[in-house]
PDB file of N, CA and C in Angstrom:
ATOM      1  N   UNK A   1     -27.632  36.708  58.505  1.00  0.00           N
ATOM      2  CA  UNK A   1     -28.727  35.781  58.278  1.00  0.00           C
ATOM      3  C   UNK A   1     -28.179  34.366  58.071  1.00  0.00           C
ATOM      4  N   UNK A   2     -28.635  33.498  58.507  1.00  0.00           N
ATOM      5  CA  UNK A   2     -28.730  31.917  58.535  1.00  0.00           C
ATOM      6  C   UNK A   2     -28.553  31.794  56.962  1.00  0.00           C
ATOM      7  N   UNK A   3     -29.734  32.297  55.796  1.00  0.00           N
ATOM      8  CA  UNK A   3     -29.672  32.071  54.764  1.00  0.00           C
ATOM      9  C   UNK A   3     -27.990  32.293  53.922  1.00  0.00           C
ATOM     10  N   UNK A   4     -27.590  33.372  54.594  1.00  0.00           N
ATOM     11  CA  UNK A   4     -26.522  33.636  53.906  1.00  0.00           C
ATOM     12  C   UNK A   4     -25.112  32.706  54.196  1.00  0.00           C
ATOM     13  N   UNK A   5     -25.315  31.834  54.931  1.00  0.00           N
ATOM     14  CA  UNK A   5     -24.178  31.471  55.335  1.00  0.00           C
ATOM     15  C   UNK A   5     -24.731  29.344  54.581  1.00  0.00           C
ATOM     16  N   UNK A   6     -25.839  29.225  54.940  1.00  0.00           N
ATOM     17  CA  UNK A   6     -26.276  27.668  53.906  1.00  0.00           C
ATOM     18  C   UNK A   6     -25.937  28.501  52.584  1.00  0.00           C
ATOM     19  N   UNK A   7     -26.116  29.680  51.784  1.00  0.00           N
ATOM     20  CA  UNK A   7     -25.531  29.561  50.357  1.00  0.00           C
ATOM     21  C   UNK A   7     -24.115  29.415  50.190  1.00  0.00           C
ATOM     22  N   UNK A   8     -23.518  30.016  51.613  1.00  0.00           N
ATOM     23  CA  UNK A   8     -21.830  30.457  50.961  1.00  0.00           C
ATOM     24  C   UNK A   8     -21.289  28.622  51.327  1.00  0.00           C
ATOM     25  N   UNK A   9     -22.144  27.966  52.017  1.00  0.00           N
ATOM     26  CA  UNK A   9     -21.774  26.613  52.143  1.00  0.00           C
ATOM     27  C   UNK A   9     -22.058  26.006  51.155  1.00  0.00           C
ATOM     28  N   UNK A  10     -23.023  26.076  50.508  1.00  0.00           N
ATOM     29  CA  UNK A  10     -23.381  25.380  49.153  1.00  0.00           C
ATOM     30  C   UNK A  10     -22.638  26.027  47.910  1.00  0.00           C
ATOM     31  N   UNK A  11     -22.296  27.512  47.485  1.00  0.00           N
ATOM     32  CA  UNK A  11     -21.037  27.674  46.840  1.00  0.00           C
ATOM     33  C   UNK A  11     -19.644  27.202  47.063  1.00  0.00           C
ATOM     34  N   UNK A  12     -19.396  26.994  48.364  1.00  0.00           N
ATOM     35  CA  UNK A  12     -18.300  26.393  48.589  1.00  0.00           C
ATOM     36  C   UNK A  12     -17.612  25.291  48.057  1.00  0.00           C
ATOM     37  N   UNK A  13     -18.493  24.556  48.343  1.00  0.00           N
ATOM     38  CA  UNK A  13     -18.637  22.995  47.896  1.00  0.00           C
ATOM     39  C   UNK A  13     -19.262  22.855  46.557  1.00  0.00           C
ATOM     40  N   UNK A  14     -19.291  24.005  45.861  1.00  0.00           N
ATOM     41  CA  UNK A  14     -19.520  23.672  44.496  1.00  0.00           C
ATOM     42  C   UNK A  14     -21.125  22.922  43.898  1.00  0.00           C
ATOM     43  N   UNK A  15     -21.864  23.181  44.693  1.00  0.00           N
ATOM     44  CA  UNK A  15     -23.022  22.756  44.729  1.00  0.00           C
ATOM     45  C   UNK A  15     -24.180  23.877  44.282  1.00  0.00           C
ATOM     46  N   UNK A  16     -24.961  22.967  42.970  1.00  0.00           N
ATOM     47  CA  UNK A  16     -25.867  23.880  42.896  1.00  0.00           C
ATOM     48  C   UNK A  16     -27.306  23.884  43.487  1.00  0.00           C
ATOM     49  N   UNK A  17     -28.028  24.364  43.761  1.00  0.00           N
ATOM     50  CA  UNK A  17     -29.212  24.222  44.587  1.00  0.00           C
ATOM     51  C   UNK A  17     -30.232  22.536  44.027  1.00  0.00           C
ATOM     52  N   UNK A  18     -30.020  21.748  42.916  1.00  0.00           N
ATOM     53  CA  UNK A  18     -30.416  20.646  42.679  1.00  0.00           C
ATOM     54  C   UNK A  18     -28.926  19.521  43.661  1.00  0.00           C
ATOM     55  N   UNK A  19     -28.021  19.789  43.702  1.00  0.00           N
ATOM     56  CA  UNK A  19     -27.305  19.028  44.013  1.00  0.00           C
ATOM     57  C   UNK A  19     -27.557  19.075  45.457  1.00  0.00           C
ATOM     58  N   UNK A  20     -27.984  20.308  46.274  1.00  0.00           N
ATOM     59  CA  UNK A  20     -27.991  20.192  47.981  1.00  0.00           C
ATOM     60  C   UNK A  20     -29.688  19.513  48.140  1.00  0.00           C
ATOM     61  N   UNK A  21     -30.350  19.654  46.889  1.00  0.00           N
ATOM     62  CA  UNK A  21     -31.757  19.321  47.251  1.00  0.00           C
ATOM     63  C   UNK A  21     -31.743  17.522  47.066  1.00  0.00           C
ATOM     64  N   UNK A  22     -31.103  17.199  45.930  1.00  0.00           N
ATOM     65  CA  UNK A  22     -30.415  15.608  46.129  1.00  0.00           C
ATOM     66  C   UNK A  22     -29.834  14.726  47.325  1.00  0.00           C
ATOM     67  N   UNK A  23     -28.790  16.085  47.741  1.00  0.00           N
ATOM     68  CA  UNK A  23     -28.742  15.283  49.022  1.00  0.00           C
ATOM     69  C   UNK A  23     -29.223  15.277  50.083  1.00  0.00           C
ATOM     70  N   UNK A  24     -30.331  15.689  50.327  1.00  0.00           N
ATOM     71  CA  UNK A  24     -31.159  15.573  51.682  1.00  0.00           C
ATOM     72  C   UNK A  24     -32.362  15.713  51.402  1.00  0.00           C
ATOM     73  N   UNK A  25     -32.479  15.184  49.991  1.00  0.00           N
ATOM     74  CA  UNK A  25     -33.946  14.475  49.678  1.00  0.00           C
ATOM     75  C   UNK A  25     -35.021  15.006  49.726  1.00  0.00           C
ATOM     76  N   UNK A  26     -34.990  16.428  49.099  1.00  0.00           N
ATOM     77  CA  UNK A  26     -35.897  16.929  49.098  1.00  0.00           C
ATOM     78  C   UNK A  26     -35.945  17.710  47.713  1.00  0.00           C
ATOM     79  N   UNK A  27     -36.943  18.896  47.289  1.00  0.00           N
ATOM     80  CA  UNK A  27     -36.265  19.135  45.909  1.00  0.00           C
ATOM     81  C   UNK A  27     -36.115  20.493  45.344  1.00  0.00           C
ATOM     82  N   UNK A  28     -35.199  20.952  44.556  1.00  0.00           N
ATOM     83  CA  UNK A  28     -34.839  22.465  44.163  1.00  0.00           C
ATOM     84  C   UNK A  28     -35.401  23.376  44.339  1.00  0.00           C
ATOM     85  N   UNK A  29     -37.093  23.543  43.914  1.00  0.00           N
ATOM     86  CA  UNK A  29     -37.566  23.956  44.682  1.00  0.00           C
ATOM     87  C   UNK A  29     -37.568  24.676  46.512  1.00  0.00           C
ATOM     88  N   UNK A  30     -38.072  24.134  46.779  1.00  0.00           N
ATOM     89  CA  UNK A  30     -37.805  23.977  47.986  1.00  0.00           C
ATOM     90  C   UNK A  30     -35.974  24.557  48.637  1.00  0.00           C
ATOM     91  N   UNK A  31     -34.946  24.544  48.044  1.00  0.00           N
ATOM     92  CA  UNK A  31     -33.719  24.812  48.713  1.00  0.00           C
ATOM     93  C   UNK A  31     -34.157  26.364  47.728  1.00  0.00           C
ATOM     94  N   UNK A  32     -34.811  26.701  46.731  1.00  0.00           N
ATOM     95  CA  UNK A  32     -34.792  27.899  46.420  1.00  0.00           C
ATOM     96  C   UNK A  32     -35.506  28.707  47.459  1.00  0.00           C
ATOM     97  N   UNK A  33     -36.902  28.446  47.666  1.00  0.00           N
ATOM     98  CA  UNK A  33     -37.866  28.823  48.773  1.00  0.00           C
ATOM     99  C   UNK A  33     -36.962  29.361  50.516  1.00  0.00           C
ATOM    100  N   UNK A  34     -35.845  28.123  50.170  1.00  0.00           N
ATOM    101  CA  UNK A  34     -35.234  28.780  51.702  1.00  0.00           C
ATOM    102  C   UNK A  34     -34.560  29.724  51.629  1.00  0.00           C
ATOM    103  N   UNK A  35     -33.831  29.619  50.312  1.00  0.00           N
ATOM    104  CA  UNK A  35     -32.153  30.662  50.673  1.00  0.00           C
ATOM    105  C   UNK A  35     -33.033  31.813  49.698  1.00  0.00           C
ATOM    106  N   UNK A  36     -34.415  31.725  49.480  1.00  0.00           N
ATOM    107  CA  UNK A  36     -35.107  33.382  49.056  1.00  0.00           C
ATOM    108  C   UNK A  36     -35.836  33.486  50.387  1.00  0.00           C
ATOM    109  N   UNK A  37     -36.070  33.104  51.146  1.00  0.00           N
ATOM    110  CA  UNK A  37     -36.345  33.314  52.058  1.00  0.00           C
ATOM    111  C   UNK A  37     -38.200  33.297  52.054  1.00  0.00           C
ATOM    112  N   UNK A  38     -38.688  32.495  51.275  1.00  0.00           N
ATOM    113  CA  UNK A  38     -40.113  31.924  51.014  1.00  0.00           C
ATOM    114  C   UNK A  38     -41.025  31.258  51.761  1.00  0.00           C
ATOM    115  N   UNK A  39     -39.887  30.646  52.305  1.00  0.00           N
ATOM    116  CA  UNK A  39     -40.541  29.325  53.038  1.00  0.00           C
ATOM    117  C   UNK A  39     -39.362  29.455  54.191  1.00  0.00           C
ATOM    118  N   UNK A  40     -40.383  29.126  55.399  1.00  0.00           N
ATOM    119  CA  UNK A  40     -39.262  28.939  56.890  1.00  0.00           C
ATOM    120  C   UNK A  40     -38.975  27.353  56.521  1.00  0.00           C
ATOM    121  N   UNK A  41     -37.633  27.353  57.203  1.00  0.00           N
ATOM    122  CA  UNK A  41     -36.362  25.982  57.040  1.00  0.00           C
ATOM    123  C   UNK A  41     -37.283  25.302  58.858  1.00  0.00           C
ATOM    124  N   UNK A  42     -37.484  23.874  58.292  1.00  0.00           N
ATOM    125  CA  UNK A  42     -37.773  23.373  59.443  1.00  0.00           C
ATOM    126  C   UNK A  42     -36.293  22.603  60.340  1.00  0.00           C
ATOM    127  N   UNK A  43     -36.135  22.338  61.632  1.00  0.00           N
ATOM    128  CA  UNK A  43     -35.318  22.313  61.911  1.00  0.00           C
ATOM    129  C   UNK A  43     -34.810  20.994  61.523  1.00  0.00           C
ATOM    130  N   UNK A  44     -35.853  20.047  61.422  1.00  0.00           N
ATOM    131  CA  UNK A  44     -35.204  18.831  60.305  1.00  0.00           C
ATOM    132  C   UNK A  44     -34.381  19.104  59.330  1.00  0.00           C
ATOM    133  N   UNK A  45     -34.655  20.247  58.428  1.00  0.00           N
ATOM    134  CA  UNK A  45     -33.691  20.217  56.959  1.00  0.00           C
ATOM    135  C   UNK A  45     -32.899  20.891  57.533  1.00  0.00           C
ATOM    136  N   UNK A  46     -32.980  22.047  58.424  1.00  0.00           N
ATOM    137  CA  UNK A  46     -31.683  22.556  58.984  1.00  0.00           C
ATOM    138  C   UNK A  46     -30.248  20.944  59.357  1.00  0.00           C
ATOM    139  N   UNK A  47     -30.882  20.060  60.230  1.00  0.00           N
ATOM    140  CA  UNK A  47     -29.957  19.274  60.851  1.00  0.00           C
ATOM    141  C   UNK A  47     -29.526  18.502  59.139  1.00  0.00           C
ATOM    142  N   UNK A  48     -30.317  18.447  58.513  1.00  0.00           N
ATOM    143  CA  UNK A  48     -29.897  17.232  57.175  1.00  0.00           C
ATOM    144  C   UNK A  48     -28.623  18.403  56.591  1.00  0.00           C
ATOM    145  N   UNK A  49     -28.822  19.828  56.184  1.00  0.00           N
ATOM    146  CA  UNK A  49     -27.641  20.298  55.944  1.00  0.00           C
ATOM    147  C   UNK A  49     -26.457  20.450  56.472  1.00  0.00           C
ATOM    148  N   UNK A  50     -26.887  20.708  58.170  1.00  0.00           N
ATOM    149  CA  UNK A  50     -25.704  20.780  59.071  1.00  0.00           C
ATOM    150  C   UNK A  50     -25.035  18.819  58.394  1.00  0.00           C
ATOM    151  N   UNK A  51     -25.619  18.061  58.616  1.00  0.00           N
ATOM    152  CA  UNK A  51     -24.878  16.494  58.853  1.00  0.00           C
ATOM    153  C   UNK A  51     -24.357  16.659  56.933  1.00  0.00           C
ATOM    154  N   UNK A  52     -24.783  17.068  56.019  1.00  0.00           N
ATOM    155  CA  UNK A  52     -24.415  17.125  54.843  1.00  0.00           C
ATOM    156  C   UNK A  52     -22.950  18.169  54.719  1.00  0.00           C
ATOM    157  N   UNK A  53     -22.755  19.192  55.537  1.00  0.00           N
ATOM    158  CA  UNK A  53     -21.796  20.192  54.991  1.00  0.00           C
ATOM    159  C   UNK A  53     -21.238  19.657  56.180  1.00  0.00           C
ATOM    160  N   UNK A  54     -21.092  19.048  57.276  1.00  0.00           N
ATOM    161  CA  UNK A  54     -20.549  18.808  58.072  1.00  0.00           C
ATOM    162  C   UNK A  54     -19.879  20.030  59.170  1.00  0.00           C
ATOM    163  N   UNK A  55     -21.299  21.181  59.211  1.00  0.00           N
ATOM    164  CA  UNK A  55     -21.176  21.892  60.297  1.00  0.00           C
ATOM    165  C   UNK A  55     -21.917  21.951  61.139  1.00  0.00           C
ATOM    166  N   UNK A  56     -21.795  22.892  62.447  1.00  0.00           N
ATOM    167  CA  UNK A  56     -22.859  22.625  63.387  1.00  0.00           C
ATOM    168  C   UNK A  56     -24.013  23.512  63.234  1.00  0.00           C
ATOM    169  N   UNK A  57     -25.216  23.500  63.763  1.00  0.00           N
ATOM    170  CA  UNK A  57     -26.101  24.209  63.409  1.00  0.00           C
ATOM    171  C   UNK A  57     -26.136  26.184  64.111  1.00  0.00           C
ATOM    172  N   UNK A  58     -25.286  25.868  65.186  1.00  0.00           N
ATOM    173  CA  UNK A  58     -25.122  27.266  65.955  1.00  0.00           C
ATOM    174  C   UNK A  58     -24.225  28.016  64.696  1.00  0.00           C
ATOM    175  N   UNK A  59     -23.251  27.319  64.411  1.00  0.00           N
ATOM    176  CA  UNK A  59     -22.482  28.247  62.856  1.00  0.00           C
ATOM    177  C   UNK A  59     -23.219  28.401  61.538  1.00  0.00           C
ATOM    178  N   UNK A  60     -24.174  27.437  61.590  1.00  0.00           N
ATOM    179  CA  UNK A  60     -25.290  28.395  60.117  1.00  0.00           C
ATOM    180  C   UNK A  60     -25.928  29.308  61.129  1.00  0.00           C
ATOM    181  N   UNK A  61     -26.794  29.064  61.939  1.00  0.00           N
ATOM    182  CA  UNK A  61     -27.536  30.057  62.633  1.00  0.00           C
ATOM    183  C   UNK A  61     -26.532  30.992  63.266  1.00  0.00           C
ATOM    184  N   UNK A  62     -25.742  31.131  63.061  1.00  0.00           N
ATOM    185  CA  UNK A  62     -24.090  33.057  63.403  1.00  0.00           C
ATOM    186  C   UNK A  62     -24.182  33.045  64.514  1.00  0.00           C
ATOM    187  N   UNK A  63     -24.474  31.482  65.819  1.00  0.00           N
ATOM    188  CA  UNK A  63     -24.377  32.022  67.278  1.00  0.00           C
ATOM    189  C   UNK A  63     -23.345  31.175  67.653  1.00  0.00           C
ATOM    190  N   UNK A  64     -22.465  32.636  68.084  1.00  0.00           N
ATOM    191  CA  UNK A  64     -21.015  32.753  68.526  1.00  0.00           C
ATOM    192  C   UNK A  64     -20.660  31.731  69.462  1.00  0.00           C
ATOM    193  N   UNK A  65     -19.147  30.972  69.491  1.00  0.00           N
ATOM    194  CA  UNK A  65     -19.260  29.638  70.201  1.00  0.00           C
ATOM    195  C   UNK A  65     -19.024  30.075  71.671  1.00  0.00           C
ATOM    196  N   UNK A  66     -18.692  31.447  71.966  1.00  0.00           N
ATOM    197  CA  UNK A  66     -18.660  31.940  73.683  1.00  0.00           C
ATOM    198  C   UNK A  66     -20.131  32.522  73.844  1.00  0.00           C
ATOM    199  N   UNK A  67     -21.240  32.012  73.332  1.00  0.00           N
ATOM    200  CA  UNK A  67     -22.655  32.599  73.706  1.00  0.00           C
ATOM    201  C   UNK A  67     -22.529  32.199  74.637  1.00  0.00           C
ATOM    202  N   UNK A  68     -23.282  33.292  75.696  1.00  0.00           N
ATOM    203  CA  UNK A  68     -23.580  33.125  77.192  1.00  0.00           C
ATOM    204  C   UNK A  68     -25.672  33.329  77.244  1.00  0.00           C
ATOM    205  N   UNK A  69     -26.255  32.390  77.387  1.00  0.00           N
ATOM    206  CA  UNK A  69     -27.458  32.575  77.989  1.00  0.00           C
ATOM    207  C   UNK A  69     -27.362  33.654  78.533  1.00  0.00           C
ATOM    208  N   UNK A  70     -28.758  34.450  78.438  1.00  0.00           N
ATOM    209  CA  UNK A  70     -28.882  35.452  79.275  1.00  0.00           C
ATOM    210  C   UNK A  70     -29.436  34.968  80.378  1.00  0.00           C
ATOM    211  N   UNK A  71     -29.696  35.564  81.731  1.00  0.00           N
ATOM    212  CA  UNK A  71     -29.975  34.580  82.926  1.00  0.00           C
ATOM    213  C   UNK A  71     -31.600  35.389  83.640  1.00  0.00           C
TER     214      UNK A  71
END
């Protein structure tokens, strides 16, 4: 799951769910709602975490960097 991989990024970095909601401006709430899985992540806050943890969005979302479209 997507969810599981924005928490192990936000444990990583030592961040508690007020500190990731600080930085992309939105509020605790709300980063609880995602990583319980409450509320769907719009792809806006998806990109504000990817540009905050400084990964790409295919590695929170677990799609492998040799994905091949199916045709």
């Amino acid at each position: 799951m997507y969810v599981d991989r924005i928490i192990a990024e936000r444990q990583d970095h030592d961040e508690s769910q007020r500190d990731l909601a600080k930085a992309i401006s939105t509020s605790q709430t709300m980063i609880w709602r995602y990583e319980t899985e409450k509320c769907d992540m719009t792809v806006k806050v998806l990109i504000e975490i990817c540009h905050h943890y400084k990964v790409s969005a295919d590695y929170l979302l677990g799609i492998p960097y040799n994905y091949r479209k199916p045709r």
